[in-house]
N, C-alpha and C. Protein backbone atom coordinates (compact mmCIF):
# COMPACT_ATOMS: atom_id res chain seq x y z
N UNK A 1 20.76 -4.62 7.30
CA UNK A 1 19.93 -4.81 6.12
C UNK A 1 20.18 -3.67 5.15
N UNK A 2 20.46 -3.80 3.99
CA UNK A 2 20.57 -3.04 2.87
C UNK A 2 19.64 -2.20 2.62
N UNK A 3 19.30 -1.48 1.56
CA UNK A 3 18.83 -0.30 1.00
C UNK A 3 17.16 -1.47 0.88
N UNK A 4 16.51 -1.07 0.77
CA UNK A 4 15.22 -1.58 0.32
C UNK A 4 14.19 -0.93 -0.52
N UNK A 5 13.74 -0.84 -2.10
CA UNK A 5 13.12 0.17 -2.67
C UNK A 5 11.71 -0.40 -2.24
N UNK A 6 11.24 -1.23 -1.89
CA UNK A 6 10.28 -1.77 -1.49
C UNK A 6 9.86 -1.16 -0.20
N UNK A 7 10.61 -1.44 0.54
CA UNK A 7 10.23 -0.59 2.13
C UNK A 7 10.05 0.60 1.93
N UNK A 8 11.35 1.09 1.21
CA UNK A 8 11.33 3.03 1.26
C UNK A 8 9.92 3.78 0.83
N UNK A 9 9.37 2.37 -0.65
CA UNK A 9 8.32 3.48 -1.12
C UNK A 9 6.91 3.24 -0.76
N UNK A 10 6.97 2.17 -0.25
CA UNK A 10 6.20 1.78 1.05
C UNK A 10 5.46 2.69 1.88
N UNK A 11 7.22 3.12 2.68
CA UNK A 11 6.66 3.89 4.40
C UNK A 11 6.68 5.27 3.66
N UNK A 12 6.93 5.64 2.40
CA UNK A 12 6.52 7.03 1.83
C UNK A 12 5.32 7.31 1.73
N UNK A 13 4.66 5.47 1.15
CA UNK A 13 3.01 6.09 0.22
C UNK A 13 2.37 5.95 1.58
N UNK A 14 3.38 5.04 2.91
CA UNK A 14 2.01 5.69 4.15
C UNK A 14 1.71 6.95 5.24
N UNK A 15 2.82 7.43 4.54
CA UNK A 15 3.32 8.94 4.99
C UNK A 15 2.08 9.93 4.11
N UNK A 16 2.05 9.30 2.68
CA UNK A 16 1.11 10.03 1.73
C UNK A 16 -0.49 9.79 2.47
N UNK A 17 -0.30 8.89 2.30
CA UNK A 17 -1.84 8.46 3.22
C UNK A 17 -2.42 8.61 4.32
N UNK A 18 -1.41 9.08 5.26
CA UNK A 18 -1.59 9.48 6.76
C UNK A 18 -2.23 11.20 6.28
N UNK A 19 -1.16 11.35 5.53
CA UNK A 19 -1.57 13.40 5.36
C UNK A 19 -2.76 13.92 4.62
N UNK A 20 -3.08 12.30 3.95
CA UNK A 20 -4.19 12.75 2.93
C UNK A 20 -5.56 12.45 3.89
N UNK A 21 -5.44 11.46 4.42
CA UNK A 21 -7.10 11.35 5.54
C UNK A 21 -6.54 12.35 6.15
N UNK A 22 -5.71 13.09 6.89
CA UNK A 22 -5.62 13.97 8.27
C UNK A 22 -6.30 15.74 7.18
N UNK A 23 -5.87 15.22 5.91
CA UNK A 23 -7.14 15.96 4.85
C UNK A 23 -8.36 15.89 4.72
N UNK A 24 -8.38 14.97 4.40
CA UNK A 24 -10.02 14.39 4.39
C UNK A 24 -11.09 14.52 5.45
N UNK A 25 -10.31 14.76 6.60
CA UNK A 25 -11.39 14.25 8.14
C UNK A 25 -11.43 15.79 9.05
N UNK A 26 -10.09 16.63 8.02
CA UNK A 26 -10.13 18.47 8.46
C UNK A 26 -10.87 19.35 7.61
N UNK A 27 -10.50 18.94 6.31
CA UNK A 27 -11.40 19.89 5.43
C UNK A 27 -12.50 19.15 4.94
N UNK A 28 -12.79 18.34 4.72
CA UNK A 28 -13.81 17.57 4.16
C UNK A 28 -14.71 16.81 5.08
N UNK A 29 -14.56 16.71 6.49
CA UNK A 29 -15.63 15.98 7.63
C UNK A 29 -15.95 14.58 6.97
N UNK A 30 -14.66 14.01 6.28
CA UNK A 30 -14.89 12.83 6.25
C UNK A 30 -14.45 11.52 6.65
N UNK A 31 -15.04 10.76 7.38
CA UNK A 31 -14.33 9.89 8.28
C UNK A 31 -14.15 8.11 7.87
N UNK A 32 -15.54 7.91 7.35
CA UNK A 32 -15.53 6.69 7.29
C UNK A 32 -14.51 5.74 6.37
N UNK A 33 -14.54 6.73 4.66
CA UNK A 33 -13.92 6.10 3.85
C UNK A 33 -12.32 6.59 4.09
N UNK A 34 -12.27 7.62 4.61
CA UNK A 34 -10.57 7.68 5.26
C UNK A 34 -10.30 7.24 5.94
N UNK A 35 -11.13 6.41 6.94
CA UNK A 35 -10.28 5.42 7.82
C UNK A 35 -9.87 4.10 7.12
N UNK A 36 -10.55 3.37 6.10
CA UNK A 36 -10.41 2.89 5.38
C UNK A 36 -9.03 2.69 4.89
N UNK A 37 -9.24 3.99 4.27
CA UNK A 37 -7.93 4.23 2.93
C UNK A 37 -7.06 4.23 4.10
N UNK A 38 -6.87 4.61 5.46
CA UNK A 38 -5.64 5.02 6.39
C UNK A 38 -5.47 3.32 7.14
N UNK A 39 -6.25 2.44 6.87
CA UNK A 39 -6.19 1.33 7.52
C UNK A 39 -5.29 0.50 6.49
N UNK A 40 -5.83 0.28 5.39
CA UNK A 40 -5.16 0.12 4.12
C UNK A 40 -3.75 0.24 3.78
N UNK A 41 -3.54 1.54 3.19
CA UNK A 41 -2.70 2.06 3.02
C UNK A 41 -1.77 2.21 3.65
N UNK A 42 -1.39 1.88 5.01
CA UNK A 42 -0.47 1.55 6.00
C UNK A 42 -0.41 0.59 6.34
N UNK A 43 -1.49 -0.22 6.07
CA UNK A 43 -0.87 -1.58 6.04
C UNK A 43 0.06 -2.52 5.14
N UNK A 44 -0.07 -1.53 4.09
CA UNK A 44 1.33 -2.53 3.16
C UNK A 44 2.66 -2.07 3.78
N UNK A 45 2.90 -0.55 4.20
CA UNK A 45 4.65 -0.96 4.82
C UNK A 45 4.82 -1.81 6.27
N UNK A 46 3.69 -1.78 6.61
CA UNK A 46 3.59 -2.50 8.14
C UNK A 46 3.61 -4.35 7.68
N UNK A 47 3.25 -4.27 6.70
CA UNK A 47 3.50 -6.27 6.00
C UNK A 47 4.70 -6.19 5.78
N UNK A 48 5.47 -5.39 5.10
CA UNK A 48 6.70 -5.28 4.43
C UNK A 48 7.32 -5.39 5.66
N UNK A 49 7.45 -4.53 6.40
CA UNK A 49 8.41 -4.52 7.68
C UNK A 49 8.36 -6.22 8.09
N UNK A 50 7.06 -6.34 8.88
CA UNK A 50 6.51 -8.00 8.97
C UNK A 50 7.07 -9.04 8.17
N UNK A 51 7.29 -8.82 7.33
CA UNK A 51 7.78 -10.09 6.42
C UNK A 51 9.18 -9.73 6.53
N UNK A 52 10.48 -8.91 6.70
CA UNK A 52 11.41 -8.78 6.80
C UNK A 52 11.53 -9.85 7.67
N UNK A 53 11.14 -9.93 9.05
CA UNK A 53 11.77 -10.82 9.79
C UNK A 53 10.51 -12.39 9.99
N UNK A 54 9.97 -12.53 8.58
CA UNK A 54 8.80 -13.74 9.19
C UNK A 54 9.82 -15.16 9.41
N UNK A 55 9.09 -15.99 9.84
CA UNK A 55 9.45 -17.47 10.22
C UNK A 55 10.33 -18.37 9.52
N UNK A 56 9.64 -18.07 7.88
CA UNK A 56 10.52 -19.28 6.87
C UNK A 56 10.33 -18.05 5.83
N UNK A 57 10.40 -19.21 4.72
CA UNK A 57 10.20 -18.10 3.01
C UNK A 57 9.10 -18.28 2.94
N UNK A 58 8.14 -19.42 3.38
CA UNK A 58 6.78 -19.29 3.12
C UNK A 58 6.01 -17.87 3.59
N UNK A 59 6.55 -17.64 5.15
CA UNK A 59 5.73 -16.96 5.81
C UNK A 59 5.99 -15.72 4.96
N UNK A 60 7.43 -15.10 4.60
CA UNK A 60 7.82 -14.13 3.76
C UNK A 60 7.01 -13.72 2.36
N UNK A 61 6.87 -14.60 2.25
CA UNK A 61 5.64 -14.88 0.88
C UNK A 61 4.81 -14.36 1.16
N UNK A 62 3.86 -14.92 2.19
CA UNK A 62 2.53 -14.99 2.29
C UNK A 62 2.60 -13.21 2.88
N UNK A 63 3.61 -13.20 3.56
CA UNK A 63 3.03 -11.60 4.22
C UNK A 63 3.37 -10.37 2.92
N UNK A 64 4.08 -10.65 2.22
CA UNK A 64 4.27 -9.82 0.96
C UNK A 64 2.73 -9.83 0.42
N UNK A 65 1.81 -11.13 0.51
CA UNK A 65 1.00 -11.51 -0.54
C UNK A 65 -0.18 -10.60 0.19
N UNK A 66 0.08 -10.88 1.30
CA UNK A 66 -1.63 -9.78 2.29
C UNK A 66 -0.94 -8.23 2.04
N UNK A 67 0.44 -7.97 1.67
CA UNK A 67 0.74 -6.92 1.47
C UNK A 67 0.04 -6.18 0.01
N UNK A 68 0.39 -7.16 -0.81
CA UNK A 68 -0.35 -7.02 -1.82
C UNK A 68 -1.80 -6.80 -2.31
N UNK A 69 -2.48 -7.53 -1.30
CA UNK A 69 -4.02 -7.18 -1.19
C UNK A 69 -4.14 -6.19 -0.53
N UNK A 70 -3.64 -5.42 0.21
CA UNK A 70 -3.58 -4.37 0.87
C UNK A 70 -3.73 -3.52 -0.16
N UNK A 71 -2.70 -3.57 -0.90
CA UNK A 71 -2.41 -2.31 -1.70
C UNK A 71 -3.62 -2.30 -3.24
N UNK A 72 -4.03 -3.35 -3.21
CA UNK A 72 -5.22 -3.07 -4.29
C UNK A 72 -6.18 -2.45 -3.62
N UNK A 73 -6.49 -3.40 -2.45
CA UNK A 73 -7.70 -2.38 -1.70
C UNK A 73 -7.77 -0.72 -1.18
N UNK A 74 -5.95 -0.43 -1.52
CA UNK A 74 -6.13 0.86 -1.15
C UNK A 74 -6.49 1.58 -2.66
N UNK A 75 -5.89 0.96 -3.91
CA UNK A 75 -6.40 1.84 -4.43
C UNK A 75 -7.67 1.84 -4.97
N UNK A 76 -8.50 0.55 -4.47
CA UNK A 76 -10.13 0.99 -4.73
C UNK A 76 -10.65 2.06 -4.05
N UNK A 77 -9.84 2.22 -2.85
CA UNK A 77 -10.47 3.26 -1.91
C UNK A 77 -10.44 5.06 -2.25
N UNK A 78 -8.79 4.78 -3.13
CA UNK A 78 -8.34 5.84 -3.61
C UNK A 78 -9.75 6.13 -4.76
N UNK A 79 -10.12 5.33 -5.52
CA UNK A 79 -10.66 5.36 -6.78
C UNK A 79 -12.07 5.46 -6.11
N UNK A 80 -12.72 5.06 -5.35
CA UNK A 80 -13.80 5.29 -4.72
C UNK A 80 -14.03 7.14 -4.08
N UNK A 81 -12.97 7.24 -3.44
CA UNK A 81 -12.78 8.36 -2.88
C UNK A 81 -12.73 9.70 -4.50
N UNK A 82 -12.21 9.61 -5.03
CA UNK A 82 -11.91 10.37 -6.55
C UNK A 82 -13.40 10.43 -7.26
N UNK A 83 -13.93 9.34 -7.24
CA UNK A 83 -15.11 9.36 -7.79
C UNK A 83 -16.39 9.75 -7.49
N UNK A 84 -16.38 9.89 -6.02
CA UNK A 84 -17.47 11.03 -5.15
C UNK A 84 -16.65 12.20 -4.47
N UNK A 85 -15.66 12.88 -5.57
CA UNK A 85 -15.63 14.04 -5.65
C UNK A 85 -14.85 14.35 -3.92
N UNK A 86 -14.28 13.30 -3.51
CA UNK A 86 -13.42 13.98 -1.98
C UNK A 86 -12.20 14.56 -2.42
N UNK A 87 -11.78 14.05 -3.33
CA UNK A 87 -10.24 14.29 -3.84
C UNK A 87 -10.21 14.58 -5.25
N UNK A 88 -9.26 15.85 -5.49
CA UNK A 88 -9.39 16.07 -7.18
C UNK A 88 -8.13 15.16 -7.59
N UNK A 89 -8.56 15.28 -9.13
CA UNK A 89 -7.46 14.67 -10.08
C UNK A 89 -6.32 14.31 -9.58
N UNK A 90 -5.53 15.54 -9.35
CA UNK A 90 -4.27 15.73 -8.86
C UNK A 90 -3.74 14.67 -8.16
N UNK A 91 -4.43 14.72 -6.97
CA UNK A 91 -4.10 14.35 -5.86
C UNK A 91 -4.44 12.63 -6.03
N UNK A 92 -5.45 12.61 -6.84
CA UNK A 92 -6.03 11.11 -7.25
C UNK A 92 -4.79 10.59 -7.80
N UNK A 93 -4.64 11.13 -9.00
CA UNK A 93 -3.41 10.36 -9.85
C UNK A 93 -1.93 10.11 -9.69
N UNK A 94 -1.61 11.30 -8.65
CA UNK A 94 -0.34 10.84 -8.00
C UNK A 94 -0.26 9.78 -7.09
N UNK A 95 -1.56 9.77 -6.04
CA UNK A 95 -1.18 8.40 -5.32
C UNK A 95 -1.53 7.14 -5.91
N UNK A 96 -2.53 7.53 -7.00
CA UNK A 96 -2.74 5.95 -7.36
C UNK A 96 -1.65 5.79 -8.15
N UNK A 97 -1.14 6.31 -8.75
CA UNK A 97 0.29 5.68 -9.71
C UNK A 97 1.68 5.22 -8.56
N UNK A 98 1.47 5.62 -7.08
CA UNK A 98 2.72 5.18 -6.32
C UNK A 98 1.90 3.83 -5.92
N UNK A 99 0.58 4.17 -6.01
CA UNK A 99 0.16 2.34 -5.45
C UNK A 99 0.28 1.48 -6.30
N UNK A 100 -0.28 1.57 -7.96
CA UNK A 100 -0.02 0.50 -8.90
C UNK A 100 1.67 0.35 -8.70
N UNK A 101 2.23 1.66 -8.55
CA UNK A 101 4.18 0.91 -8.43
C UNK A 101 4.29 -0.18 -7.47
N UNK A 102 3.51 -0.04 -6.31
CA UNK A 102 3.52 -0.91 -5.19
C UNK A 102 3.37 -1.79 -5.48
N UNK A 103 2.51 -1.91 -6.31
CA UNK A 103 1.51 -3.31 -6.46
C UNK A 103 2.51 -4.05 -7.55
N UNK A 104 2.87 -3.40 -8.64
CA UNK A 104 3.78 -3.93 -9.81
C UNK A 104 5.02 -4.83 -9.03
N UNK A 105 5.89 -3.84 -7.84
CA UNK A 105 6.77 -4.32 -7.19
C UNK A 105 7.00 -5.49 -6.41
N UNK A 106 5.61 -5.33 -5.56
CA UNK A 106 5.10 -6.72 -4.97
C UNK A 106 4.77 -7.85 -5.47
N UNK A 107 4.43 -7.80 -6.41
CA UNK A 107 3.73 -8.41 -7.39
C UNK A 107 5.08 -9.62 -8.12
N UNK A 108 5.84 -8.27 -8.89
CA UNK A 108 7.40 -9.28 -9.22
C UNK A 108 7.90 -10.03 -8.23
N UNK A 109 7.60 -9.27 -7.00
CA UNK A 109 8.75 -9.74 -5.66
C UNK A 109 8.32 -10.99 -5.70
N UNK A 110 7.01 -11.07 -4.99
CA UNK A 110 6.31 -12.67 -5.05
C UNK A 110 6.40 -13.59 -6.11
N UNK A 111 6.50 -13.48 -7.45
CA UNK A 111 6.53 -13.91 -8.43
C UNK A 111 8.10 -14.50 -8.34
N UNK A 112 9.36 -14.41 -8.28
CA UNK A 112 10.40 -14.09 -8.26
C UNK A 112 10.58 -14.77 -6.93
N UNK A 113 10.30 -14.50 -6.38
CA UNK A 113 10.16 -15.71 -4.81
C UNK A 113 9.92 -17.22 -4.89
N UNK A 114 8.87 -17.22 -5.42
CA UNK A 114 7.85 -18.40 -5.29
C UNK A 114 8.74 -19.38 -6.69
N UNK A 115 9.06 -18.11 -7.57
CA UNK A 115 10.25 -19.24 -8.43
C UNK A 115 10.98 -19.81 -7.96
N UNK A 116 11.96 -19.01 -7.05
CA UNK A 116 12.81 -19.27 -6.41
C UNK A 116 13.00 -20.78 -5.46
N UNK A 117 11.61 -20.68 -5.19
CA UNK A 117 11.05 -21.73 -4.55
C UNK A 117 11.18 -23.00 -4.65
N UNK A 118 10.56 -22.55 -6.01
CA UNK A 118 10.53 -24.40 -6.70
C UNK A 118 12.10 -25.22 -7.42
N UNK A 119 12.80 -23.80 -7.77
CA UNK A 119 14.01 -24.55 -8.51
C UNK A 119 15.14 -24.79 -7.23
């Protein structure tokens, strides 16, 4: 299998997300909404991987598509988390701009699929 910018930035933002709760739950004693964001947020390269080898193109679809809901819900969590003060700016705006990329990416992919589909 070839290069994949989808996978790569994927298993990066859950690399980002693993280090940022193992933040959250050391310096900050916070557990609930980082398990969340760590449930989340690793779940879109874990769909991505998943859909590499699904059943048909449907199934490929559909697991891109829970990939996709994944990745909004992480960044409510991100944006939830920013907004009661667990995480500053910084740290807010860099990951939420690799998740909207996620989301933009996924987003075409499926789009671009599902064309594919019909013609």
């Amino acid at each position: 299998m070839g290069k994949s910018v989808l996978r790569d930035k994927s298993y990066q933002f859950a690399i980002q997300t693993v280090r940022l709760v193992q933040w959250l739950q050391a310096e900050k004693k916070e557990y609930v909404l980082s398990k969340q964001m760590l449930r989340s947020g690793t779940a879109v390269g874990a769909l991505i991987r998943e859909a590499e080898f699904g059943q048909s193109h449907a199934d490929f679809i559909h697991k891109l598509s829970i990939a996709l809901k994944e990745a909004n819900e992480t960044e409510y969590w991100l944006c939830l988390l920013y907004d009661t003060n667990y995480i500053k700016e910084v740290e807010f705006k860099q990951m939420q701009t690799e998740c909207k990329e996620l989301i933009a990416i996924l987003v075409t992919s499926i789009k671009t699929l599902k064309l594919k589909t019909k013609n």
